[in-house]
PDB file of N, CA and C in Angstrom:
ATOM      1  N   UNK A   1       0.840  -1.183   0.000  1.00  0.00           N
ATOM      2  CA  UNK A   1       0.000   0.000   0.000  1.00  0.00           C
ATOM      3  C   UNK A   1       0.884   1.245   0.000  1.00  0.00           C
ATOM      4  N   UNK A   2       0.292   2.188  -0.950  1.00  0.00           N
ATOM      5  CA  UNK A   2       1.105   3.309  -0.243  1.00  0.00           C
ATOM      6  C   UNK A   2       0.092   4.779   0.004  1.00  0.00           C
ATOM      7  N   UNK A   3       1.006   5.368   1.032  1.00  0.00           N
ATOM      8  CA  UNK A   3       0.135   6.569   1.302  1.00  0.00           C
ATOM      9  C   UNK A   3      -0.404   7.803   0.628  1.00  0.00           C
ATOM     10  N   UNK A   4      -1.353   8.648   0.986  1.00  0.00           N
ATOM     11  CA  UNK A   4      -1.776   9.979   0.070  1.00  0.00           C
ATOM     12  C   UNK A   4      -0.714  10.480  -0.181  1.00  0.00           C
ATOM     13  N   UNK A   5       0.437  11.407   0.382  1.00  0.00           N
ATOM     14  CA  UNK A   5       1.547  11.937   0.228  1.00  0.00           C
ATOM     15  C   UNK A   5       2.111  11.002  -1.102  1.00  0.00           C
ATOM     16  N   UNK A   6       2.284   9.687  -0.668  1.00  0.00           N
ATOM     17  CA  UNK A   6       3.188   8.670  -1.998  1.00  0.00           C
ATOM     18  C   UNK A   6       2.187   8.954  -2.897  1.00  0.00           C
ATOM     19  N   UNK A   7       0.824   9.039  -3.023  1.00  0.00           N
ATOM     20  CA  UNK A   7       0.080   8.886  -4.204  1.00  0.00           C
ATOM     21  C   UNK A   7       0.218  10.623  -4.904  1.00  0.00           C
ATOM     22  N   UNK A   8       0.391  11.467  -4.344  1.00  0.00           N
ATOM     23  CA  UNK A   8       0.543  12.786  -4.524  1.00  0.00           C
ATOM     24  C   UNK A   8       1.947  12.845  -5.656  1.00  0.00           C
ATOM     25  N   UNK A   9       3.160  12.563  -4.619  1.00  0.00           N
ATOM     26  CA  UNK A   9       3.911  12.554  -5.446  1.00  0.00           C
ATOM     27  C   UNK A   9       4.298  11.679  -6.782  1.00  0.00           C
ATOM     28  N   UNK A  10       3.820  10.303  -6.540  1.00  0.00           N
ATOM     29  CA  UNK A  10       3.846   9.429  -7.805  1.00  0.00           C
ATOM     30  C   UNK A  10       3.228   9.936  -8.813  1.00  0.00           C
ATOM     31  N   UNK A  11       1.834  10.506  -8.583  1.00  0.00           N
ATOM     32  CA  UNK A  11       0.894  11.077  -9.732  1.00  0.00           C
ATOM     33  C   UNK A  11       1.407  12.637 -10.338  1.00  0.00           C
ATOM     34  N   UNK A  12       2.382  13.173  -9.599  1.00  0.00           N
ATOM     35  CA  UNK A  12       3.129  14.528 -10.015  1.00  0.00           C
ATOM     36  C   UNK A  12       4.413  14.073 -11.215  1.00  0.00           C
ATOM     37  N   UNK A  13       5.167  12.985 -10.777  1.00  0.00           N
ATOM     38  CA  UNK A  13       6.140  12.511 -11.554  1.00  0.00           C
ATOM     39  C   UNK A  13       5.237  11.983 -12.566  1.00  0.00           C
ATOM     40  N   UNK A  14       4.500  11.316 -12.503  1.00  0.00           N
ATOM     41  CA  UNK A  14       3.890  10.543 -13.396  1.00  0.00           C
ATOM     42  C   UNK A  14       3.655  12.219 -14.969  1.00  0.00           C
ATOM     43  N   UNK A  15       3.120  12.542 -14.161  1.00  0.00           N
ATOM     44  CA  UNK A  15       2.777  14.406 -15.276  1.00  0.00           C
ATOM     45  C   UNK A  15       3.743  14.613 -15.811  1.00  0.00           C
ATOM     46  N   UNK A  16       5.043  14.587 -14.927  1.00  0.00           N
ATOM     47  CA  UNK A  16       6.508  15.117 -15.457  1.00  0.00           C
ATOM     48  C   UNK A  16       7.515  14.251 -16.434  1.00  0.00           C
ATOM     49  N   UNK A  17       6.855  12.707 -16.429  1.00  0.00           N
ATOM     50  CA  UNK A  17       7.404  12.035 -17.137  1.00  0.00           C
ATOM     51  C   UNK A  17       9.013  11.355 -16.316  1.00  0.00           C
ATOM     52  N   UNK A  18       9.875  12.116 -16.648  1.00  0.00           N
ATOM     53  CA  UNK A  18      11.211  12.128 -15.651  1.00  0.00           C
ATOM     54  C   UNK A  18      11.794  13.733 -14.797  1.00  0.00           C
ATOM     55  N   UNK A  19      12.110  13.278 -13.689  1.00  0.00           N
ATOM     56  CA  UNK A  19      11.998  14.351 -13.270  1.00  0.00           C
ATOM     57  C   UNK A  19      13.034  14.442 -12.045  1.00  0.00           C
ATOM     58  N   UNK A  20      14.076  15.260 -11.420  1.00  0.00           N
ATOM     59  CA  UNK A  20      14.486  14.908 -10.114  1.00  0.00           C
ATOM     60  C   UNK A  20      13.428  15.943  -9.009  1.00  0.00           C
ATOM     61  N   UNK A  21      14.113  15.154  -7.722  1.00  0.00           N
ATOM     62  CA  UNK A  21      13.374  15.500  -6.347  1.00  0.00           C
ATOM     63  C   UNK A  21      12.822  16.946  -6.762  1.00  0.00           C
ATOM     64  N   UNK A  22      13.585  17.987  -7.028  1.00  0.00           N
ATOM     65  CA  UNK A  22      13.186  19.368  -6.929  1.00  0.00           C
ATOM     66  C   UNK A  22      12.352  19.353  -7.939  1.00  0.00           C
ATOM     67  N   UNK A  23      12.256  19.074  -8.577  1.00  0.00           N
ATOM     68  CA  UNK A  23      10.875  19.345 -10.090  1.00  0.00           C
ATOM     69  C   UNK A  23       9.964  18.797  -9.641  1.00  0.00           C
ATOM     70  N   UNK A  24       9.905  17.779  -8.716  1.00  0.00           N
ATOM     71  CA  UNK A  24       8.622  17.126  -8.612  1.00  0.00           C
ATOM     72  C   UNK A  24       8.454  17.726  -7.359  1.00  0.00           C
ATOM     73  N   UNK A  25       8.757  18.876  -6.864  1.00  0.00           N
ATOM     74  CA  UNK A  25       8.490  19.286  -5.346  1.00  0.00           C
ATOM     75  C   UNK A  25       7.608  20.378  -5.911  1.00  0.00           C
ATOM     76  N   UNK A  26       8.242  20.927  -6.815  1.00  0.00           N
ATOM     77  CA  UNK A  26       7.632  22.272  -7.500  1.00  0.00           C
ATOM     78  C   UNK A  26       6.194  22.087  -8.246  1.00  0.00           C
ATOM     79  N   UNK A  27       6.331  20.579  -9.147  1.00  0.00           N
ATOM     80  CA  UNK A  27       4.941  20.078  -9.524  1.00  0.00           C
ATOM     81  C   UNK A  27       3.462  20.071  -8.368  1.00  0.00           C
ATOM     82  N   UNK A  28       4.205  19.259  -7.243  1.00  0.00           N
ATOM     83  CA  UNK A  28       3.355  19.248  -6.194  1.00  0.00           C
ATOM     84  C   UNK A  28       2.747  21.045  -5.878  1.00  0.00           C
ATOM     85  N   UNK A  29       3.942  22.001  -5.396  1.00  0.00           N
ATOM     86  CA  UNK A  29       3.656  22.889  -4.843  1.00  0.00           C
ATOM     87  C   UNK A  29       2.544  23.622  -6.082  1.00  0.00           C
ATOM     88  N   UNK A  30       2.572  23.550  -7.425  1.00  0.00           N
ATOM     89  CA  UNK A  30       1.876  24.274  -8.495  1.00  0.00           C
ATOM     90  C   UNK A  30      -0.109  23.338  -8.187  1.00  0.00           C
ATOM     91  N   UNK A  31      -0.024  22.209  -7.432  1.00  0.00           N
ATOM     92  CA  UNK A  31      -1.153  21.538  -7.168  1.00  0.00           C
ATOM     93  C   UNK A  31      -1.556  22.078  -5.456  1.00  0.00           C
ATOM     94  N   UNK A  32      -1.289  22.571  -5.210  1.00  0.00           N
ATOM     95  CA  UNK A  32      -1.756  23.365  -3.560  1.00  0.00           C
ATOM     96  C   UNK A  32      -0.993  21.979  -2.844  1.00  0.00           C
ATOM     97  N   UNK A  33      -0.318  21.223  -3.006  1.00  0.00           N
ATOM     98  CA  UNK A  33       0.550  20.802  -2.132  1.00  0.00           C
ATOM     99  C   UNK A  33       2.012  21.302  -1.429  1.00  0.00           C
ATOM    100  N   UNK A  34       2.218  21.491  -0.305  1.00  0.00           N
ATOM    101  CA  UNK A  34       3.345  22.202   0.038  1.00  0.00           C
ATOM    102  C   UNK A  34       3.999  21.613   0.820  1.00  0.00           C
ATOM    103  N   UNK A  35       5.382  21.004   0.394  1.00  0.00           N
ATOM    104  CA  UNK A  35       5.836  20.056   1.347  1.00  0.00           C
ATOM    105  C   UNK A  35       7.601  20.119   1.357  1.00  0.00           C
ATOM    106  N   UNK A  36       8.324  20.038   2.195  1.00  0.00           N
ATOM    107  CA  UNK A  36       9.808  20.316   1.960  1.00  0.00           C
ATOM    108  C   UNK A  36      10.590  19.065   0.793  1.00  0.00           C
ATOM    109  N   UNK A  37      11.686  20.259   0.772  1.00  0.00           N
ATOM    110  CA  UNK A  37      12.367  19.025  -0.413  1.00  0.00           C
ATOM    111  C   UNK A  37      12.715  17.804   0.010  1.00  0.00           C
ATOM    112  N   UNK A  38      13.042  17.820   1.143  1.00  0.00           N
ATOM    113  CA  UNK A  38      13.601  16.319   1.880  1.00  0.00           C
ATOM    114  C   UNK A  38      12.438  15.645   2.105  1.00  0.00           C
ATOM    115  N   UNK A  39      11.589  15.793   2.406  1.00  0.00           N
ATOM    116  CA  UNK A  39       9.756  14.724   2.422  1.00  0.00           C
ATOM    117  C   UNK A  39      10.234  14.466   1.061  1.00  0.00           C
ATOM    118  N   UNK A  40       9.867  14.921  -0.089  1.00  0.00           N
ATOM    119  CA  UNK A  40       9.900  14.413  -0.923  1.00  0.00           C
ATOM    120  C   UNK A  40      10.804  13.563  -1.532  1.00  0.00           C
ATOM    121  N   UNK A  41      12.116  13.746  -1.269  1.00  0.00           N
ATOM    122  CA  UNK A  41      13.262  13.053  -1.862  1.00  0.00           C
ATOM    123  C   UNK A  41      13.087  11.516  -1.206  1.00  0.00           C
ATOM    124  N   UNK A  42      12.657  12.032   0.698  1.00  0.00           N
ATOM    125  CA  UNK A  42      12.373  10.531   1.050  1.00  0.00           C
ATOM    126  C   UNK A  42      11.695  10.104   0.411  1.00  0.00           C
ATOM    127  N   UNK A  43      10.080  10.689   0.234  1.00  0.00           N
ATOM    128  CA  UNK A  43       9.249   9.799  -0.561  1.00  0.00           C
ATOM    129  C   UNK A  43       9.481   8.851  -1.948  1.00  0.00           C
ATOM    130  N   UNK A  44      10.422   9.818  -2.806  1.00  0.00           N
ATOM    131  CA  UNK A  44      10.664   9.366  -3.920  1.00  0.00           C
ATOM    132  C   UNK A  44      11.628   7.848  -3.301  1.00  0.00           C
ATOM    133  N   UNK A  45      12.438   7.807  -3.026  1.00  0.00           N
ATOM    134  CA  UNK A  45      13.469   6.636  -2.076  1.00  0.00           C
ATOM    135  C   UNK A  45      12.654   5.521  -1.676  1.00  0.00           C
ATOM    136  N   UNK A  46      11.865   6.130  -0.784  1.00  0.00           N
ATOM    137  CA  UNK A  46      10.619   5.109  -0.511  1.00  0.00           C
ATOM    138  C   UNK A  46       9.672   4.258  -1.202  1.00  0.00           C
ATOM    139  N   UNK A  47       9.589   5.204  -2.672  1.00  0.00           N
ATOM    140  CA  UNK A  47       8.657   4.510  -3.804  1.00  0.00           C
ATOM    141  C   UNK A  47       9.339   3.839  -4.366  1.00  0.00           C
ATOM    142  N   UNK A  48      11.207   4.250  -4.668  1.00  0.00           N
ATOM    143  CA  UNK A  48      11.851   3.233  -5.636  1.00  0.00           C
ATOM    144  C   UNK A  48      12.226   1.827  -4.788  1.00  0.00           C
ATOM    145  N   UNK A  49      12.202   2.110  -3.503  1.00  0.00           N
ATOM    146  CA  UNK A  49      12.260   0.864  -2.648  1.00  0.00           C
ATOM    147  C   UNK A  49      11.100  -0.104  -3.207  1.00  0.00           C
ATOM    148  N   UNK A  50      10.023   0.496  -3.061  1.00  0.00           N
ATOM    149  CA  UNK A  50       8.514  -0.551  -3.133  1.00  0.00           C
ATOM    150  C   UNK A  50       8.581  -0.956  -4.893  1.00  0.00           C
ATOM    151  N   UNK A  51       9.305  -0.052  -6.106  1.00  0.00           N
ATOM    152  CA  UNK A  51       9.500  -0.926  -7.249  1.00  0.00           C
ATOM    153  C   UNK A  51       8.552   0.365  -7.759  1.00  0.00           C
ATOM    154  N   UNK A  52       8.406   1.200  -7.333  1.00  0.00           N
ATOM    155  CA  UNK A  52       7.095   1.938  -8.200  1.00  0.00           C
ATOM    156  C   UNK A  52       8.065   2.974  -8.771  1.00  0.00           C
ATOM    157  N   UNK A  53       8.840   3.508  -8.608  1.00  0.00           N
ATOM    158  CA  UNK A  53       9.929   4.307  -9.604  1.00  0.00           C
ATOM    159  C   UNK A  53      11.064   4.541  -9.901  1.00  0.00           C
ATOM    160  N   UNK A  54      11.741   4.262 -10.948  1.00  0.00           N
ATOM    161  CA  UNK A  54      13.073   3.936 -11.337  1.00  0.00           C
ATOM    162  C   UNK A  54      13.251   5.724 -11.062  1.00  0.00           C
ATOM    163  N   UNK A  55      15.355   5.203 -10.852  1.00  0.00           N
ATOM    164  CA  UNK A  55      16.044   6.254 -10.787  1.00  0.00           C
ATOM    165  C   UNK A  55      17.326   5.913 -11.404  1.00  0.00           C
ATOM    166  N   UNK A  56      18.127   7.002 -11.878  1.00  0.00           N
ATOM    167  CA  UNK A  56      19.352   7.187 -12.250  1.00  0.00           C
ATOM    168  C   UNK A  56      20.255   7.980 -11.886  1.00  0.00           C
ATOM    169  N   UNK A  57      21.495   7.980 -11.446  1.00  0.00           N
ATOM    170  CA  UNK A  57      22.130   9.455 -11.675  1.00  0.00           C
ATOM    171  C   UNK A  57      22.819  10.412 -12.333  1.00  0.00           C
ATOM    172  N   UNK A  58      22.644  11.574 -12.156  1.00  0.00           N
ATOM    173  CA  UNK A  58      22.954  12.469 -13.399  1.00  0.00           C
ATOM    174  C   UNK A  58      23.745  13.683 -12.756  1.00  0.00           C
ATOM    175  N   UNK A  59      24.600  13.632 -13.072  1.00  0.00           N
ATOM    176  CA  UNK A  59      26.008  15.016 -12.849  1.00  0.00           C
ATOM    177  C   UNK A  59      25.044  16.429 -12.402  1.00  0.00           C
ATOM    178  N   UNK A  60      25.003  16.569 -11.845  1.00  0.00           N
ATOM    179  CA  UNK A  60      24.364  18.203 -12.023  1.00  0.00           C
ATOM    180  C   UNK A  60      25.751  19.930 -11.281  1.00  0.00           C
ATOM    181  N   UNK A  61      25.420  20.158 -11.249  1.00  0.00           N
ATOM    182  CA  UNK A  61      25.977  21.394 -10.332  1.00  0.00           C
ATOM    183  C   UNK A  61      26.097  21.519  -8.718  1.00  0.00           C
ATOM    184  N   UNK A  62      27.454  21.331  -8.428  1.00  0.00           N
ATOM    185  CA  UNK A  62      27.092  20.831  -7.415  1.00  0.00           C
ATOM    186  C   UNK A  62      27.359  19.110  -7.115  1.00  0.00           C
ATOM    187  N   UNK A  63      27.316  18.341  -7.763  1.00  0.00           N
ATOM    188  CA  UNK A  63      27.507  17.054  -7.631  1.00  0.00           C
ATOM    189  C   UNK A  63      26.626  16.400  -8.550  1.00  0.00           C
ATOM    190  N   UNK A  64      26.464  15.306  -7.656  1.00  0.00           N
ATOM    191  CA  UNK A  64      25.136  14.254  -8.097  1.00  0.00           C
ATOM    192  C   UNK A  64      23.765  14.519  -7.760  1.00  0.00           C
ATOM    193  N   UNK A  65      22.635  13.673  -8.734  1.00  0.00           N
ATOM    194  CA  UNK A  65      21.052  13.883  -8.252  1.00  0.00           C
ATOM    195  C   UNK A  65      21.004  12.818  -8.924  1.00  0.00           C
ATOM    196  N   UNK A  66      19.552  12.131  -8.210  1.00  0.00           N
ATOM    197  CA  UNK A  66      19.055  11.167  -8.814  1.00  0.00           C
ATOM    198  C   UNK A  66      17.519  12.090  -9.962  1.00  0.00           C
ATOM    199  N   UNK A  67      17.429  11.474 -10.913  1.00  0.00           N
ATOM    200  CA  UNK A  67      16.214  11.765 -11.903  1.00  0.00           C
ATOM    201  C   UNK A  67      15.687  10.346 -11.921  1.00  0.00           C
ATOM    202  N   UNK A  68      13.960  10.631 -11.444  1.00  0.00           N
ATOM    203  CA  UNK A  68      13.286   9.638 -11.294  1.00  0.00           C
ATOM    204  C   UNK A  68      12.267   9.604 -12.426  1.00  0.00           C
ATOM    205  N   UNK A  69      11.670   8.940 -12.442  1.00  0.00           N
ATOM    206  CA  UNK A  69      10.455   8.623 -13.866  1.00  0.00           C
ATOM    207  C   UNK A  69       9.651   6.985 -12.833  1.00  0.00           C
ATOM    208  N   UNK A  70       8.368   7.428 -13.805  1.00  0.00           N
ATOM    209  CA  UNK A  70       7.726   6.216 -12.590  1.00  0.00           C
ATOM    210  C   UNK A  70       7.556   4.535 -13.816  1.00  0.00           C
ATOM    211  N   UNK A  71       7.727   3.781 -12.227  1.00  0.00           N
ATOM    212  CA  UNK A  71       8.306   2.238 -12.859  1.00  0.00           C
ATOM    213  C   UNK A  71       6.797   2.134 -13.807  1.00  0.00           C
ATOM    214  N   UNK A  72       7.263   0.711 -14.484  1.00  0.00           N
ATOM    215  CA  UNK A  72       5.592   0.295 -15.795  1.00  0.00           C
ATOM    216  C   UNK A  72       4.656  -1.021 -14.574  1.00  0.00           C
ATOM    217  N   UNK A  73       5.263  -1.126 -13.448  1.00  0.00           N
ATOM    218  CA  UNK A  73       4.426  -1.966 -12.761  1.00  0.00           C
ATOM    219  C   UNK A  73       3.491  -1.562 -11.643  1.00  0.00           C
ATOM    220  N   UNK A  74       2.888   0.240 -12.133  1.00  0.00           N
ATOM    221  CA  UNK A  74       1.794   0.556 -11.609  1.00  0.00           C
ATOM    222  C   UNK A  74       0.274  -0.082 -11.579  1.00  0.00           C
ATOM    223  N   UNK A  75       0.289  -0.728 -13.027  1.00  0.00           N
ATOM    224  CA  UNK A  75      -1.197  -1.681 -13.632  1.00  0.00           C
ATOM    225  C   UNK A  75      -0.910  -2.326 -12.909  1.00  0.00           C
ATOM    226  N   UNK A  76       0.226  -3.274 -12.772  1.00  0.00           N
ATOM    227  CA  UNK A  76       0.138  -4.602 -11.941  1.00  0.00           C
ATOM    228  C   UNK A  76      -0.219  -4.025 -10.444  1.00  0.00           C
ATOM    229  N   UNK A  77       0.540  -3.089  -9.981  1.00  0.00           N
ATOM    230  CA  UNK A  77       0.254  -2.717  -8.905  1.00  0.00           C
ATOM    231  C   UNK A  77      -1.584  -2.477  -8.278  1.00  0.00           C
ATOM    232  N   UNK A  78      -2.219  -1.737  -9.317  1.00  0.00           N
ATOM    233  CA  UNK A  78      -3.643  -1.457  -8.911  1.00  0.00           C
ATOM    234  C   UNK A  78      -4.242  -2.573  -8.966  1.00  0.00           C
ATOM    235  N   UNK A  79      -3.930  -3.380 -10.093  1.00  0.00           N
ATOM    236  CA  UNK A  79      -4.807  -4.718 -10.280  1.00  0.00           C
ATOM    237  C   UNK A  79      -4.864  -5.929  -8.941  1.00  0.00           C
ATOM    238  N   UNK A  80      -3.398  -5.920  -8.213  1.00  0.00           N
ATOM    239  CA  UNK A  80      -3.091  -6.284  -7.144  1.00  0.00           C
ATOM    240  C   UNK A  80      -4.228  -5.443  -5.922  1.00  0.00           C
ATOM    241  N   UNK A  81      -4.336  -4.311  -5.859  1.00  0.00           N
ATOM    242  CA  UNK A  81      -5.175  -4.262  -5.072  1.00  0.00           C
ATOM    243  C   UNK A  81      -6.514  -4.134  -5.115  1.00  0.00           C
ATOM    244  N   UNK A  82      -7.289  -3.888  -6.127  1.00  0.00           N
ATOM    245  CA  UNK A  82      -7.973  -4.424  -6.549  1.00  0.00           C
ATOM    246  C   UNK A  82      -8.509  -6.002  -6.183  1.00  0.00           C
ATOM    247  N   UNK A  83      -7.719  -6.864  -6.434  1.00  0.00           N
ATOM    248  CA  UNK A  83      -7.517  -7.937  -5.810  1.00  0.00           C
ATOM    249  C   UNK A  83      -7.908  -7.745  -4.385  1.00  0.00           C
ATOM    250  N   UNK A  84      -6.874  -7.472  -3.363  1.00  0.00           N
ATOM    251  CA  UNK A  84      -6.882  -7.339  -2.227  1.00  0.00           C
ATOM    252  C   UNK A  84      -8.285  -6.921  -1.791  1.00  0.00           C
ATOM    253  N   UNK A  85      -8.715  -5.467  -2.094  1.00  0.00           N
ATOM    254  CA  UNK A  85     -10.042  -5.262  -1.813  1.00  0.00           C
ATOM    255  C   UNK A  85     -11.260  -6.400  -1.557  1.00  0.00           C
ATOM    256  N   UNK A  86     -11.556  -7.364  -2.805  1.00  0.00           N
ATOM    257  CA  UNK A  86     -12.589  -8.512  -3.152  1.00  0.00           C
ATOM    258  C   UNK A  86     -11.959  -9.483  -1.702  1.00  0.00           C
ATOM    259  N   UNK A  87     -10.605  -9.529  -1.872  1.00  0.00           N
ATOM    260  CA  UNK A  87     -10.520 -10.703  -1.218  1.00  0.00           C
ATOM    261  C   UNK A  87     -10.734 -10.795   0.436  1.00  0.00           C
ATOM    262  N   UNK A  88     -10.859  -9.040   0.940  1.00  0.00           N
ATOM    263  CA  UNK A  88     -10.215  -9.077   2.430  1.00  0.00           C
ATOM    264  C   UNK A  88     -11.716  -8.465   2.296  1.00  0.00           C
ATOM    265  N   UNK A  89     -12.631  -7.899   1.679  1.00  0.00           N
ATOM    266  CA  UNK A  89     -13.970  -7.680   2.391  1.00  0.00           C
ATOM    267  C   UNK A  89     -14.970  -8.143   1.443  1.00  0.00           C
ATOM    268  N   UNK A  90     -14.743  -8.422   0.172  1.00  0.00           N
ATOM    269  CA  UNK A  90     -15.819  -9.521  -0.499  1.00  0.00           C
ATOM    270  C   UNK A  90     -16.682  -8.340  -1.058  1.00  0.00           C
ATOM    271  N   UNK A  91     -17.688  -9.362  -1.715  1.00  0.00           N
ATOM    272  CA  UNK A  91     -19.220  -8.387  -2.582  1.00  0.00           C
ATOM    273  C   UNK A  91     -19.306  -7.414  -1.567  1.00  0.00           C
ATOM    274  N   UNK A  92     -19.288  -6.724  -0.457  1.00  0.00           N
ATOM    275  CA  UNK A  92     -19.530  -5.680   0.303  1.00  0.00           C
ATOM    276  C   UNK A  92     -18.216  -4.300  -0.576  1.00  0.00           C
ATOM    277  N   UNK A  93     -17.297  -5.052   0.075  1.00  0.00           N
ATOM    278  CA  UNK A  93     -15.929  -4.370  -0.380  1.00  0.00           C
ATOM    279  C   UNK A  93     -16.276  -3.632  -1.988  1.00  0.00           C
ATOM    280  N   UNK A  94     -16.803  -4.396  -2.951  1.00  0.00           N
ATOM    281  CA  UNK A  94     -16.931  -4.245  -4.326  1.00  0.00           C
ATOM    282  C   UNK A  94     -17.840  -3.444  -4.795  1.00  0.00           C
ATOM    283  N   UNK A  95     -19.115  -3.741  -3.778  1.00  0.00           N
ATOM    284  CA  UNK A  95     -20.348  -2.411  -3.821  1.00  0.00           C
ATOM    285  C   UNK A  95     -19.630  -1.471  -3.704  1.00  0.00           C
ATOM    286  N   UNK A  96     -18.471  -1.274  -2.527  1.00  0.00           N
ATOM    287  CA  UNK A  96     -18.699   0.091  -1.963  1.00  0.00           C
ATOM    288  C   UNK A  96     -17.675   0.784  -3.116  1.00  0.00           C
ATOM    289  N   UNK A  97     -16.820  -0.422  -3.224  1.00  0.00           N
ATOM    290  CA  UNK A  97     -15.900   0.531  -4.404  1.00  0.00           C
ATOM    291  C   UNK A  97     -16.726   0.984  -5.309  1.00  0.00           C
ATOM    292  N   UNK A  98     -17.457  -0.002  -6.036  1.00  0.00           N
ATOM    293  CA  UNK A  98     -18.506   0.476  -7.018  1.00  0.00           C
ATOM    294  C   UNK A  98     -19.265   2.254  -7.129  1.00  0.00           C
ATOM    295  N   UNK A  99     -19.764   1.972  -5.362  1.00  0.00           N
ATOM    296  CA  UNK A  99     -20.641   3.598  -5.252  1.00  0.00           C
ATOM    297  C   UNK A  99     -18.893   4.891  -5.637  1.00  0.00           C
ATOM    298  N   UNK A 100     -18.463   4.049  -4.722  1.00  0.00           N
ATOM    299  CA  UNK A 100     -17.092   5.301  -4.776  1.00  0.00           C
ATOM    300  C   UNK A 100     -16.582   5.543  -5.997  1.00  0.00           C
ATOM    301  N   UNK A 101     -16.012   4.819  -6.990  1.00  0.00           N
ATOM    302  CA  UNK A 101     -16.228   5.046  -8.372  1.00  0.00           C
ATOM    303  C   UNK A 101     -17.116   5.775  -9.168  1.00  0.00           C
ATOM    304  N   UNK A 102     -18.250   5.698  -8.794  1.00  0.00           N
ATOM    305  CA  UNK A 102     -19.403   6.186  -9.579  1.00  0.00           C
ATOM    306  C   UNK A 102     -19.827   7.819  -8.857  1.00  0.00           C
ATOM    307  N   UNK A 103     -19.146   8.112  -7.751  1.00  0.00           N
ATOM    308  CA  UNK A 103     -18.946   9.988  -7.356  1.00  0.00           C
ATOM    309  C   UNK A 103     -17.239  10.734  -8.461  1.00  0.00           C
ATOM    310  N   UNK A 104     -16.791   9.476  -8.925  1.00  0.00           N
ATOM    311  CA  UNK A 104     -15.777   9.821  -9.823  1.00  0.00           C
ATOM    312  C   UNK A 104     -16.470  11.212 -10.906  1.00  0.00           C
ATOM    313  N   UNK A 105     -15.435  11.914 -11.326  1.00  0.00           N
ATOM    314  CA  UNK A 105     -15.501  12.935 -12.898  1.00  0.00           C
ATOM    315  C   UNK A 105     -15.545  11.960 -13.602  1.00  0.00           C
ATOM    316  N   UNK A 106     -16.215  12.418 -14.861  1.00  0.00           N
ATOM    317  CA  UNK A 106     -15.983  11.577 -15.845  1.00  0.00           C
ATOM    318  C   UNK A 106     -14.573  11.333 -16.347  1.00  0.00           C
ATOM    319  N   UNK A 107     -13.794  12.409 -16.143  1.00  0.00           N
ATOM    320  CA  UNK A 107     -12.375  12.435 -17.168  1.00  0.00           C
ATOM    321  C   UNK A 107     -10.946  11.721 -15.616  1.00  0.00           C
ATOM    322  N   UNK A 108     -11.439  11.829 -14.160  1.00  0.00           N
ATOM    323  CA  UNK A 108     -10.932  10.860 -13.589  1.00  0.00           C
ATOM    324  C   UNK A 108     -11.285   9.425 -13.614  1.00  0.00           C
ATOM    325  N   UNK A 109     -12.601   8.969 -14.146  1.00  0.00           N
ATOM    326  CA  UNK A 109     -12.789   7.657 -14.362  1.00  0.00           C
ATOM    327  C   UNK A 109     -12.327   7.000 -15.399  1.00  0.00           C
ATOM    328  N   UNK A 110     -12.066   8.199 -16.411  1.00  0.00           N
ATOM    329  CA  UNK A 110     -11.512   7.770 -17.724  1.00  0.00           C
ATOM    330  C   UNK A 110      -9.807   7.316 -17.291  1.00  0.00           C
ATOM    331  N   UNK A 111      -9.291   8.332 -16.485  1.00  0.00           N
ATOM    332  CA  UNK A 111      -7.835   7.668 -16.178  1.00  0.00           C
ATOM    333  C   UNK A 111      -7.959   6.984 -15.170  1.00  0.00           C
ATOM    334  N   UNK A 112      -8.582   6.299 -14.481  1.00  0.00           N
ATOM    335  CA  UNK A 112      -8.674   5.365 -13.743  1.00  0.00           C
ATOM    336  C   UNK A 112      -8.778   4.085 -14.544  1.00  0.00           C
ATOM    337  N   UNK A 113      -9.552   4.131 -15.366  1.00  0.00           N
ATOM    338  CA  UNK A 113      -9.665   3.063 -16.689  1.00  0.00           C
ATOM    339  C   UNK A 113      -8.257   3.162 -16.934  1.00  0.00           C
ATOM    340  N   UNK A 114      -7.778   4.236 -17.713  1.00  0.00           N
ATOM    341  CA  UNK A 114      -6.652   3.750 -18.393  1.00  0.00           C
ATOM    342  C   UNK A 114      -5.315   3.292 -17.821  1.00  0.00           C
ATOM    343  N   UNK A 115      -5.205   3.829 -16.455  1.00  0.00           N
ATOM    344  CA  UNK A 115      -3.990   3.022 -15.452  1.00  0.00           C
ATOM    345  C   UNK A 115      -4.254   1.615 -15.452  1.00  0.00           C
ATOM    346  N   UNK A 116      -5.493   1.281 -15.044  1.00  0.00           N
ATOM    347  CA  UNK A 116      -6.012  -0.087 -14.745  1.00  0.00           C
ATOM    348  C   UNK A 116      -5.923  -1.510 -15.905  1.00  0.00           C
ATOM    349  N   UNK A 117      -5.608  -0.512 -17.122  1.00  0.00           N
ATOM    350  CA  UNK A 117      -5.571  -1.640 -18.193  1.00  0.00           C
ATOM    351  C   UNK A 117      -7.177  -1.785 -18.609  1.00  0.00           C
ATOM    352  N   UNK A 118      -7.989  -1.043 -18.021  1.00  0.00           N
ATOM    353  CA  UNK A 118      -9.313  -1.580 -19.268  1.00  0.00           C
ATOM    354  C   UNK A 118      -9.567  -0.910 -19.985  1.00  0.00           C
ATOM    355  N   UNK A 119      -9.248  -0.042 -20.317  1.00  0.00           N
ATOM    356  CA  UNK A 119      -9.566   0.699 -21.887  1.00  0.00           C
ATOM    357  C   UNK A 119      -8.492  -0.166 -22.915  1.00  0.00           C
TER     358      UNK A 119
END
């Protein structure tokens, strides 16, 4: 699982394509999120731990930085919980996702589809 903050920043990189810590701090802050550079750098560390975003490093000014871009095993990832949901609370669990889905935008349900692999 990961947290709102991890889902904040994954879905900011995700916009940016590749990006290091400071670009994706600035992405966040342009979304009314406001959070220091070091939260984020952990976070990013934290996500490439769990497999959800590759990193590299790249010379900059100053030294080294890592530039992150997010891993391709996000589908697997949702579909996995997805999973989890059915399995740990059943047809209850599935209604409720169901209602909660259906207070979705149309154009967030549309990318909810398309992370998920069903479009």
């Amino acid at each position: 699982m990961i947290g709102s903050l991890e889902t904040e920043v994954l879905s900011s990189l995700r916009g940016l394509g590749e990006a290091p810590a400071r670009d994706v701090r600035k992405a966040l802050e342009r979304n009314g999120v406001r959070v220091a550079y070091t939260t984020v750098a952990t976070i990013l560390t934290r996500l490439h731990q769990k497999g959800l975003v590759r990193r590299r490093r790249e010379t900059c000014r100053g030294g080294e930085r890592y530039v992150y871009r997010p891993a391709e095993v996000e589908q697997k990832y949702l579909q996995n919980l997805l999973k989890s949901v059915v399995a740990m609370f059943g047809p209850a669990g599935v209604v409720h996702l169901n209602e909660e889905l259906a207070k979705l935008d149309p154009s967030e349900e549309r990318e909810l589809r398309r992370r998920l692999g069903l479009d």
